[in-house]
Structure formats: structure tokens, C-alpha cells
N, C-alpha and C. Protein backbone atom coordinates (compact mmCIF):
# COMPACT_ATOMS: atom_id res chain seq x y z
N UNK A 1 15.44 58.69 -17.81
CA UNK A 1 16.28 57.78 -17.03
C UNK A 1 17.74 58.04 -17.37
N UNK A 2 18.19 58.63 -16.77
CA UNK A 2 19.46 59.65 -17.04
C UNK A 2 20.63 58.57 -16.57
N UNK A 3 20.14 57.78 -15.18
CA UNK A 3 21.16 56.64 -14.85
C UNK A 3 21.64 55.33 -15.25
N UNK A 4 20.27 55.23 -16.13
CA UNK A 4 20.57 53.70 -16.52
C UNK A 4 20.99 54.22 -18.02
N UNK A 5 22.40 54.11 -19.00
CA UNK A 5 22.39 53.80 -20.06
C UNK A 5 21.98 52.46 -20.98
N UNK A 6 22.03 52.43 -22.42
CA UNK A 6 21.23 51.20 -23.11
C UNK A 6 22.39 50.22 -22.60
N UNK A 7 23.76 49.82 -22.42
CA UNK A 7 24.13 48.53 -21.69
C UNK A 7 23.74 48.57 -20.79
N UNK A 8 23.68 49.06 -19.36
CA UNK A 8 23.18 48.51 -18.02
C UNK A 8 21.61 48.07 -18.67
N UNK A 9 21.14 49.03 -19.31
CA UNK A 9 19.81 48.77 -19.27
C UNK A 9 19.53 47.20 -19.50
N UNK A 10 20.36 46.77 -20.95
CA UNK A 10 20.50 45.42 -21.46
C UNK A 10 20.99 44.74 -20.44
N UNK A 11 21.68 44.60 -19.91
CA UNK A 11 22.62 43.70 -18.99
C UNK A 11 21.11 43.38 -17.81
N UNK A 12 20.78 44.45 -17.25
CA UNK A 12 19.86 43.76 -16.37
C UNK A 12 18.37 43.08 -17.32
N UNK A 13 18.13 43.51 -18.32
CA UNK A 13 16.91 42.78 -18.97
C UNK A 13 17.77 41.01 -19.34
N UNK A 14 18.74 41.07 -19.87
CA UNK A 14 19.50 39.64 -19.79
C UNK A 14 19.64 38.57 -18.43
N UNK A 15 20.01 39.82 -17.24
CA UNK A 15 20.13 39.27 -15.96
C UNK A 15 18.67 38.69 -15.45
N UNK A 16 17.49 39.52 -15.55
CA UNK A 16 15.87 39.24 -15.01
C UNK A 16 15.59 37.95 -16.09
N UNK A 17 15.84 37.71 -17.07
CA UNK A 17 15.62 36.96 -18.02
C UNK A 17 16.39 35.24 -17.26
N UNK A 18 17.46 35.56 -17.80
CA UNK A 18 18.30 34.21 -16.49
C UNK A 18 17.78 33.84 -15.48
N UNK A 19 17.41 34.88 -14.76
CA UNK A 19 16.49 34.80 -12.99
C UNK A 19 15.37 34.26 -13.29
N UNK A 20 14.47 34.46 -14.14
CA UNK A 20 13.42 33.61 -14.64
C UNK A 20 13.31 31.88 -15.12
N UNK A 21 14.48 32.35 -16.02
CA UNK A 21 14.64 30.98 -16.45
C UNK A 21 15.07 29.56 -15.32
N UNK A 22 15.87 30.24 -14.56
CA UNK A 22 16.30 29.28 -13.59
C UNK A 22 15.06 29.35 -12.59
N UNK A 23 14.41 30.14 -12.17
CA UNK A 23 13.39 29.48 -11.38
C UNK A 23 12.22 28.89 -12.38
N UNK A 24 12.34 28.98 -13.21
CA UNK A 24 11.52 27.60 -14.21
C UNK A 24 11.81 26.03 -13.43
N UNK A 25 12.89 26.43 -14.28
CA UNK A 25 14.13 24.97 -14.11
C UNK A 25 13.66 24.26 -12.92
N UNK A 26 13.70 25.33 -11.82
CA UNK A 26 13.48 25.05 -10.15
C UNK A 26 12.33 24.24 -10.17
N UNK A 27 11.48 25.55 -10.61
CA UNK A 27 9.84 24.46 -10.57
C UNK A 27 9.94 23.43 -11.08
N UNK A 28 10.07 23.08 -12.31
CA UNK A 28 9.65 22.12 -12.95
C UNK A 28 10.25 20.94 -12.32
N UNK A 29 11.74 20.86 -11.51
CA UNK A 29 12.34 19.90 -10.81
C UNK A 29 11.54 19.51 -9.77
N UNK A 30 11.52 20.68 -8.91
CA UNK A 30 10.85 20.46 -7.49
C UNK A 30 8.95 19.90 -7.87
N UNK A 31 8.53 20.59 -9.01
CA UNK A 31 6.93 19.76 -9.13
C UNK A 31 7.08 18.54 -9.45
N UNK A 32 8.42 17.90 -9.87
CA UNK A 32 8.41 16.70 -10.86
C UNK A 32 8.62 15.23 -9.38
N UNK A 33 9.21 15.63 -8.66
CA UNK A 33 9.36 15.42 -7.58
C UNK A 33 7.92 14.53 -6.37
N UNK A 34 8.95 13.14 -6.46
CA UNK A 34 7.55 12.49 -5.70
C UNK A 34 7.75 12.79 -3.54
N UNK A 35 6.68 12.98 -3.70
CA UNK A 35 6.52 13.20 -2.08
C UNK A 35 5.77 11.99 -1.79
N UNK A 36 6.61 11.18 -0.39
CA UNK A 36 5.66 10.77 0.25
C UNK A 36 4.80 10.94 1.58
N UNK A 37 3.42 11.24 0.77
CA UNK A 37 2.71 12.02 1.78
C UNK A 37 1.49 10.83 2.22
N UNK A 38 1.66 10.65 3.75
CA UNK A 38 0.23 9.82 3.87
C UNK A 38 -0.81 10.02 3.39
N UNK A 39 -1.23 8.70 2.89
CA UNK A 39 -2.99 8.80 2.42
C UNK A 39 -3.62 7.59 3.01
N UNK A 40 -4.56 7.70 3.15
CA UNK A 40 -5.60 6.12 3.56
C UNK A 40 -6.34 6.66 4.49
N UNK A 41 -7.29 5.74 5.07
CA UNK A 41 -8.02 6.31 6.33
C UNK A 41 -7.46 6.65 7.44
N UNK A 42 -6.12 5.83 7.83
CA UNK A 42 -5.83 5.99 9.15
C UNK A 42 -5.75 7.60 9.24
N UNK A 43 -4.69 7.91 8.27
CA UNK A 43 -4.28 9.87 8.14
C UNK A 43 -5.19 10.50 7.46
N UNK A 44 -6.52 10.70 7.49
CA UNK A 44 -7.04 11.53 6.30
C UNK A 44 -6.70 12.52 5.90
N UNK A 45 -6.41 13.41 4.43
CA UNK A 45 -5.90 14.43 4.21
C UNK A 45 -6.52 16.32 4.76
N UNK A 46 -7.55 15.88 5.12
CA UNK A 46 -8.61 17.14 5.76
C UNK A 46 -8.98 16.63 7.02
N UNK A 47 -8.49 17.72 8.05
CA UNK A 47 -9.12 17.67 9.29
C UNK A 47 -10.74 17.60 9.26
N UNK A 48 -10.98 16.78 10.63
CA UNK A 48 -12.32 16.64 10.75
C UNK A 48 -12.32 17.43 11.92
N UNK A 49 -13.07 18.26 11.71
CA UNK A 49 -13.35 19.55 12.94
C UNK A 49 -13.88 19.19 13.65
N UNK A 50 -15.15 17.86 13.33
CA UNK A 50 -16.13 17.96 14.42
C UNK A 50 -15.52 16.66 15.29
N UNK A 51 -14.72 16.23 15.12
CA UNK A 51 -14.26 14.69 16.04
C UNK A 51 -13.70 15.37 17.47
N UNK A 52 -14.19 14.77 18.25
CA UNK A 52 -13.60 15.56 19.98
C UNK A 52 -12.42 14.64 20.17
N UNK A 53 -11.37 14.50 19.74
CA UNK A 53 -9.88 13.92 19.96
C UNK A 53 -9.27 14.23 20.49
């Protein structure tokens, strides 16, 4: 690898490292995160295939 010397090399293993970390961050925000999603009978969460509606 004749193009990449050991700083670029470092600089992007630092850079992919950051890029990781922040989409952690992301997830863990966005999973932490309440949705309100209908539940009860009126909306059931699984289509019923066989109902002729």
C-alpha cells in the first residue's frame, strides 16, 4: 500500500472509529425514544389476511 502512509493510515482508523461511535450515540437515542404506536383491538398490530374489508 504504497498510497496510504502510517498518518493517513491513522487518521482514517481515528476517523471510522468517531463514525462508529456517533452512530452508537444515534442508536441508543433514537431506541430510547417512546413511539406512539396504536395498540388495542380497534388497530391490531398484524394484518388479518383473511377478513374481506
Amino acid at each position: 500500500m504504497r498510497g496510504l502512509d502510517r498518518k493517513r493510515l491513522g487518521l482514517l482508523g481515528v476517523a471510522f472509529v468517531l463514525v462508529v461511535g456517533v452512530m452508537e450515540v444515534l442508536a441508543l437515542k433514537l431506541g430510547s425514544m417512546e413511539l406512539p404506536l396504536p395498540t388495542g383491538p380497534e388497530r391490531p398490530a398484524v394484518a388479518d389476511t383473511n377478513s374481506q374489508d
